[in-house]
N, C-alpha and C. Protein backbone atom coordinates (compact mmCIF):
# COMPACT_ATOMS: atom_id res chain seq x y z
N UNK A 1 25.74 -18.85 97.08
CA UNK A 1 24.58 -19.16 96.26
C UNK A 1 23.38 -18.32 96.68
N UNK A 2 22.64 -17.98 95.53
CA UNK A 2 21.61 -17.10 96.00
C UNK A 2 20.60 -17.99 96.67
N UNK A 3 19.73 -17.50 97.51
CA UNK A 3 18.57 -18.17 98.47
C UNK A 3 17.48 -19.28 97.71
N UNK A 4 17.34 -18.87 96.44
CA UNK A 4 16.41 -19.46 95.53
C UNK A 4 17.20 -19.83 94.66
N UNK A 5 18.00 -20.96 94.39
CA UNK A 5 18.77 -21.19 93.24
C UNK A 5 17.99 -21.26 92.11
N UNK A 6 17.09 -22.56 91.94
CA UNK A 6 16.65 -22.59 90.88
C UNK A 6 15.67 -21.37 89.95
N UNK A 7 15.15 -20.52 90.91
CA UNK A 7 14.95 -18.85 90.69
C UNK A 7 16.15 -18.39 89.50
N UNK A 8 16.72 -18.37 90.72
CA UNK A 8 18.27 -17.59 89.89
C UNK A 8 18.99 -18.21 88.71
N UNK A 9 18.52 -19.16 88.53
CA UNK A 9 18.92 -19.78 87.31
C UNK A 9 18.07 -20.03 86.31
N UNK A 10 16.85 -19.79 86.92
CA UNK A 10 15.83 -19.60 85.64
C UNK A 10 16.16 -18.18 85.32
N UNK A 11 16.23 -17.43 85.93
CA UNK A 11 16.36 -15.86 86.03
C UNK A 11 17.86 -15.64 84.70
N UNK A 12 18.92 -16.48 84.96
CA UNK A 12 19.92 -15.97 83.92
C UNK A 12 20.07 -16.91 83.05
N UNK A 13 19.13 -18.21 82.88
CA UNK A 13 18.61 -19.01 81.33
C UNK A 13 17.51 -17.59 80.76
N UNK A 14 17.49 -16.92 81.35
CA UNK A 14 16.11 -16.78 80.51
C UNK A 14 16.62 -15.12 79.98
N UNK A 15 17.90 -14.43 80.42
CA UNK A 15 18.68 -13.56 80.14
C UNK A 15 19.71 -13.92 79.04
N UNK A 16 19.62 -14.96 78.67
CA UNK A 16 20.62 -15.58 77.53
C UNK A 16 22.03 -16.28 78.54
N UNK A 17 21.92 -16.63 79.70
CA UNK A 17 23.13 -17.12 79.83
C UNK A 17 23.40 -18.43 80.61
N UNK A 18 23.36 -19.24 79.73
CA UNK A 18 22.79 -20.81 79.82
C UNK A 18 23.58 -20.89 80.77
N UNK A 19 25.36 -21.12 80.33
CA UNK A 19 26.29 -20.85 81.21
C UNK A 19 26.40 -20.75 82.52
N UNK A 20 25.97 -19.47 82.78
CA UNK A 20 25.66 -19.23 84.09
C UNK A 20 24.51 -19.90 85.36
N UNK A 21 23.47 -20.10 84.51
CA UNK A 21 22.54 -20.87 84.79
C UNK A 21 22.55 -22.54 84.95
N UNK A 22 23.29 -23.30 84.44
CA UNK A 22 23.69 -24.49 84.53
C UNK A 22 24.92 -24.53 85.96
N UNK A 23 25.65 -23.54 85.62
CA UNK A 23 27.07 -23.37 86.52
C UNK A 23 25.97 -23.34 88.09
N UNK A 24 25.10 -22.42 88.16
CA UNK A 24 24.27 -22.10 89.91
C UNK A 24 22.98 -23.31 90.10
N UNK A 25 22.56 -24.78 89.03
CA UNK A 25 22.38 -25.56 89.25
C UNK A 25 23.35 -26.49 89.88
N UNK A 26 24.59 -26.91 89.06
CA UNK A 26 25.13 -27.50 89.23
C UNK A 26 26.22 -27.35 90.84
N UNK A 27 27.00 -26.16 91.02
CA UNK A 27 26.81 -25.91 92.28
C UNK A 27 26.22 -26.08 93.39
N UNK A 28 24.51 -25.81 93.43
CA UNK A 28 23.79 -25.73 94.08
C UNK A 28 23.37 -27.44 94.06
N UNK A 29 23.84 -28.56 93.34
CA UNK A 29 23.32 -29.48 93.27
C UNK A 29 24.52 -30.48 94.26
N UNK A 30 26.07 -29.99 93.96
CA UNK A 30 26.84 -30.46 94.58
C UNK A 30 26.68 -30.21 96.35
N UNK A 31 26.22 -28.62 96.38
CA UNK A 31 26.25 -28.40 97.58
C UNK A 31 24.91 -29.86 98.52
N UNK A 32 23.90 -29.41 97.48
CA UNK A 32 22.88 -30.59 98.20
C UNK A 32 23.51 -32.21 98.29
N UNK A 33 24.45 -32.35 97.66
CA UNK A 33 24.70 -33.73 97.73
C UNK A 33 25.83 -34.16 98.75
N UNK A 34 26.44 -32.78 98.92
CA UNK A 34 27.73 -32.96 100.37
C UNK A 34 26.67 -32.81 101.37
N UNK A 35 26.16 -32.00 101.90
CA UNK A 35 25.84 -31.33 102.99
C UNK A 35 24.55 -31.99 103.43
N UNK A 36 23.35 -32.31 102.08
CA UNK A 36 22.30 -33.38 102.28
C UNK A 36 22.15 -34.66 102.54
N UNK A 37 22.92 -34.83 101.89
CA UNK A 37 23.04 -36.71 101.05
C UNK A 37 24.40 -37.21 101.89
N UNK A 38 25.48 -36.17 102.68
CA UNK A 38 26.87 -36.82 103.46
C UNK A 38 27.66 -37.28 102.12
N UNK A 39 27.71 -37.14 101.00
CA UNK A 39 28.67 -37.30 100.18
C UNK A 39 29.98 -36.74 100.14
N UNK A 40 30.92 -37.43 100.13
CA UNK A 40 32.29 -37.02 100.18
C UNK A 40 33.10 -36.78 98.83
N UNK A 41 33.25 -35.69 98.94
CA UNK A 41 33.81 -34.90 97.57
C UNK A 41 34.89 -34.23 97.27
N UNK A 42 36.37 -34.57 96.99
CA UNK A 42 37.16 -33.47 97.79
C UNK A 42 37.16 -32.75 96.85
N UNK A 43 38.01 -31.46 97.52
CA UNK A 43 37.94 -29.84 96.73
C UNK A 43 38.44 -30.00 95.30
N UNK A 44 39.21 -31.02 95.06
CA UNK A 44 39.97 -31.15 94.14
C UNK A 44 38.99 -31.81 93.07
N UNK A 45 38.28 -32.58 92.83
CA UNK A 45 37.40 -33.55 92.10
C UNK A 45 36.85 -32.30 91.19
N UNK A 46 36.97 -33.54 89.74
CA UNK A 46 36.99 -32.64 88.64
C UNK A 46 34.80 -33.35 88.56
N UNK A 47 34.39 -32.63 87.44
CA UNK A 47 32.94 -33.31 87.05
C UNK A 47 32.72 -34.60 86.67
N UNK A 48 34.07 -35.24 86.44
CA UNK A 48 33.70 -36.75 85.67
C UNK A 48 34.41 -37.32 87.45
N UNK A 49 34.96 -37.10 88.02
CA UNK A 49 34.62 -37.78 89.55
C UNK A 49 33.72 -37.42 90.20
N UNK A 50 33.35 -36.58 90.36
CA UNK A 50 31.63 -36.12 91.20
C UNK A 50 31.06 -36.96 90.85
N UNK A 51 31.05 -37.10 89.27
CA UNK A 51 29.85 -37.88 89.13
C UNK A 51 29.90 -39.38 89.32
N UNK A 52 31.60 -40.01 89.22
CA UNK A 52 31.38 -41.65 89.92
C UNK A 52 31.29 -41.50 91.05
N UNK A 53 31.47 -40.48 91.92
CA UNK A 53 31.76 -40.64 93.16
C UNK A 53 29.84 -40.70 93.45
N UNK A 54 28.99 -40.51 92.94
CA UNK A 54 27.56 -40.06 92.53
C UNK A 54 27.35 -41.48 92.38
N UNK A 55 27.78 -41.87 91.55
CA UNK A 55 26.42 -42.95 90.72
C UNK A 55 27.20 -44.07 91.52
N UNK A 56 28.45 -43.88 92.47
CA UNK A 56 28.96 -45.00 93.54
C UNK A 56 27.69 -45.04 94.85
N UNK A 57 27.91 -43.72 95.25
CA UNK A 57 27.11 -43.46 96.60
C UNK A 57 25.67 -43.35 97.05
N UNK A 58 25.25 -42.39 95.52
CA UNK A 58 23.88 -41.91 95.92
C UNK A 58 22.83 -43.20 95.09
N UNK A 59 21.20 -42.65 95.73
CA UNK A 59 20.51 -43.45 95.10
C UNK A 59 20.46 -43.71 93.46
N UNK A 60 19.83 -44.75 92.66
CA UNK A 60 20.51 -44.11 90.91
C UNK A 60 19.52 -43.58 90.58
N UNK A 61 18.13 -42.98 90.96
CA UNK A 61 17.73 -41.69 90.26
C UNK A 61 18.13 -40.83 90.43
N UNK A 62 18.89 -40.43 91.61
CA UNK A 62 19.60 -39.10 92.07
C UNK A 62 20.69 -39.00 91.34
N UNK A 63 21.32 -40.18 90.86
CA UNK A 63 23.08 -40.18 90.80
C UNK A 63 22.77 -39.82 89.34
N UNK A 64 21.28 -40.52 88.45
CA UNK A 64 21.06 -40.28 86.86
C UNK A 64 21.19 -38.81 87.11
N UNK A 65 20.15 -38.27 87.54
CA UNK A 65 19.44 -36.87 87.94
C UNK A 65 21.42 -35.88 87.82
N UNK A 66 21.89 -36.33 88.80
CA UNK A 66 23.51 -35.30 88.42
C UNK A 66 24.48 -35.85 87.61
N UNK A 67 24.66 -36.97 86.82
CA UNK A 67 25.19 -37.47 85.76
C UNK A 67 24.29 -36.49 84.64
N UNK A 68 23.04 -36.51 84.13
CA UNK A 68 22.48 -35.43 83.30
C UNK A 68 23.28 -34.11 83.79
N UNK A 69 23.12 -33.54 85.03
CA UNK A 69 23.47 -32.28 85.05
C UNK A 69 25.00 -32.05 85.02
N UNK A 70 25.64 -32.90 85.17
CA UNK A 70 26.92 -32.71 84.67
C UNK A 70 27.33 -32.86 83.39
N UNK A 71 26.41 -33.72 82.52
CA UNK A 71 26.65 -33.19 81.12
C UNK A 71 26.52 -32.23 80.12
N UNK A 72 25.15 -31.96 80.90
CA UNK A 72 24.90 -30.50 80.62
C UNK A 72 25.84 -29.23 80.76
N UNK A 73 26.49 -29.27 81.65
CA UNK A 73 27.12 -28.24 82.26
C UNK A 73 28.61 -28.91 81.42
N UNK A 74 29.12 -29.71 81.06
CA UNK A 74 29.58 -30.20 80.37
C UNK A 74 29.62 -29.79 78.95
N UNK A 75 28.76 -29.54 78.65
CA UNK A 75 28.40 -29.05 76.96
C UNK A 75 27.67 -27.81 77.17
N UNK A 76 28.36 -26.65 77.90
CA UNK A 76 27.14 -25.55 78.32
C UNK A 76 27.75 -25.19 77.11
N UNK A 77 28.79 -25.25 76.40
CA UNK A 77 29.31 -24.14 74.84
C UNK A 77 28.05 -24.37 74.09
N UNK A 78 27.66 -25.72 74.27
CA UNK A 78 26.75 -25.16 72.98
C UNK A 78 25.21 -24.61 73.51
N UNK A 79 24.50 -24.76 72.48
CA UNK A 79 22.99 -24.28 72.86
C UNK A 79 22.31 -25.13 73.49
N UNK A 80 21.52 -25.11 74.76
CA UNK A 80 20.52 -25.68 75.54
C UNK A 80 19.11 -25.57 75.43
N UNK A 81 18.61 -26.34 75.19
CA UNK A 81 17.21 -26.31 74.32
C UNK A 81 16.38 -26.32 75.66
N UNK A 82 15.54 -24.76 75.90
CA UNK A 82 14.99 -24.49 76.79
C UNK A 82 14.16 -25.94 77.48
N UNK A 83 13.56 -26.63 76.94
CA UNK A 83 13.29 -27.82 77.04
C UNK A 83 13.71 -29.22 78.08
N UNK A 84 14.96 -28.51 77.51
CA UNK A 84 16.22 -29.56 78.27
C UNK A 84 16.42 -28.74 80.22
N UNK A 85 16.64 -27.36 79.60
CA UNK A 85 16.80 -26.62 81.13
C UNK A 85 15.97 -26.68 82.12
N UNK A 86 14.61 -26.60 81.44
CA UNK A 86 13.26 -26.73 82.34
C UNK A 86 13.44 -28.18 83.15
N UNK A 87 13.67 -28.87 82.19
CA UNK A 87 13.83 -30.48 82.98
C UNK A 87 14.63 -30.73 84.05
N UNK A 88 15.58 -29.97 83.79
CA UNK A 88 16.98 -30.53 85.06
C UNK A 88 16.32 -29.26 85.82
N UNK A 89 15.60 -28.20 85.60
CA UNK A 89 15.00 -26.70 87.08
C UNK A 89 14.17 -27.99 87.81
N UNK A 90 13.14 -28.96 86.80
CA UNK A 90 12.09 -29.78 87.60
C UNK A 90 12.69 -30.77 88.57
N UNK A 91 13.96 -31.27 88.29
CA UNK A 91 14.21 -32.71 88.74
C UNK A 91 14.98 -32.14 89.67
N UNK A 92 15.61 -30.83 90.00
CA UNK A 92 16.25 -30.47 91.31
C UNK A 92 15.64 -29.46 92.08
N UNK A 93 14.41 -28.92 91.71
CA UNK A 93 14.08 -27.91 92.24
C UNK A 93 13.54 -28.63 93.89
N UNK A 94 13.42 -29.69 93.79
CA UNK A 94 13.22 -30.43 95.47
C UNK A 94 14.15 -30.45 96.33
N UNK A 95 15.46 -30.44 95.29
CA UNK A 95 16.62 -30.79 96.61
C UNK A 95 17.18 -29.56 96.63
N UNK A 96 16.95 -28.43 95.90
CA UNK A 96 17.59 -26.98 96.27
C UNK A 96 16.67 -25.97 96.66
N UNK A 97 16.02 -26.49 97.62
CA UNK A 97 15.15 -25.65 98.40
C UNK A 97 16.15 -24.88 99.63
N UNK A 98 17.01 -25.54 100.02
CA UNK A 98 17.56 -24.70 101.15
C UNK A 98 18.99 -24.95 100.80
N UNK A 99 19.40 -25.36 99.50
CA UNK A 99 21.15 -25.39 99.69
C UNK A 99 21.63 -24.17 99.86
N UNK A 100 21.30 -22.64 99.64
CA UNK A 100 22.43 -21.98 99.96
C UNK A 100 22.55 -21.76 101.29
């Protein structure tokens, strides 16, 4: 992960590639939630277990906070209404200060 995630993902939302940009949130959000938060995740866990394993463990604004970002990233095919991206850069840009 690059040093500044949420940088880097404003950086390739704003290049046209939502995709990509949701994919180095969402990453960068799992990493904060093993390594920050002691959440146990195995390698294998698809997005719809992250996220019970989430809204089991973590606090529930945090667990809302990556239930959103997994839907997002969930529906990256379609279009993301800059609107929507800015929101989930605001609501994690606290906890991905040092995930990579």
């Amino acid at each position: 992960l690059p040093a500044d995630v949420v940088a880097a993902a404003i950086a390739c939302f704003e290049s046209g590639d939502a995709r990509g940009a949701l994919s180095l949130l969402y990453r960068g959000a799992l990493i904060h939630l093993v390594r920050g938060m002691g959440l146990r995740i195995p390698e294998s866990a698809t997005e719809v277990e992250c996220e019970r394993i989430a809204s089991e463990s973590l606090p529930q604004a945090l667990a809302s906070d990556f239930a959103e970002l997994s839907r997002a990233c969930a529906y990256a095919h379609r279009a993301l209404p800059p609107a929507e991206f800015t929101q989930l850069c605001r609501r994690w840009s606290p906890h991905l200060a040092g995930a990579a």
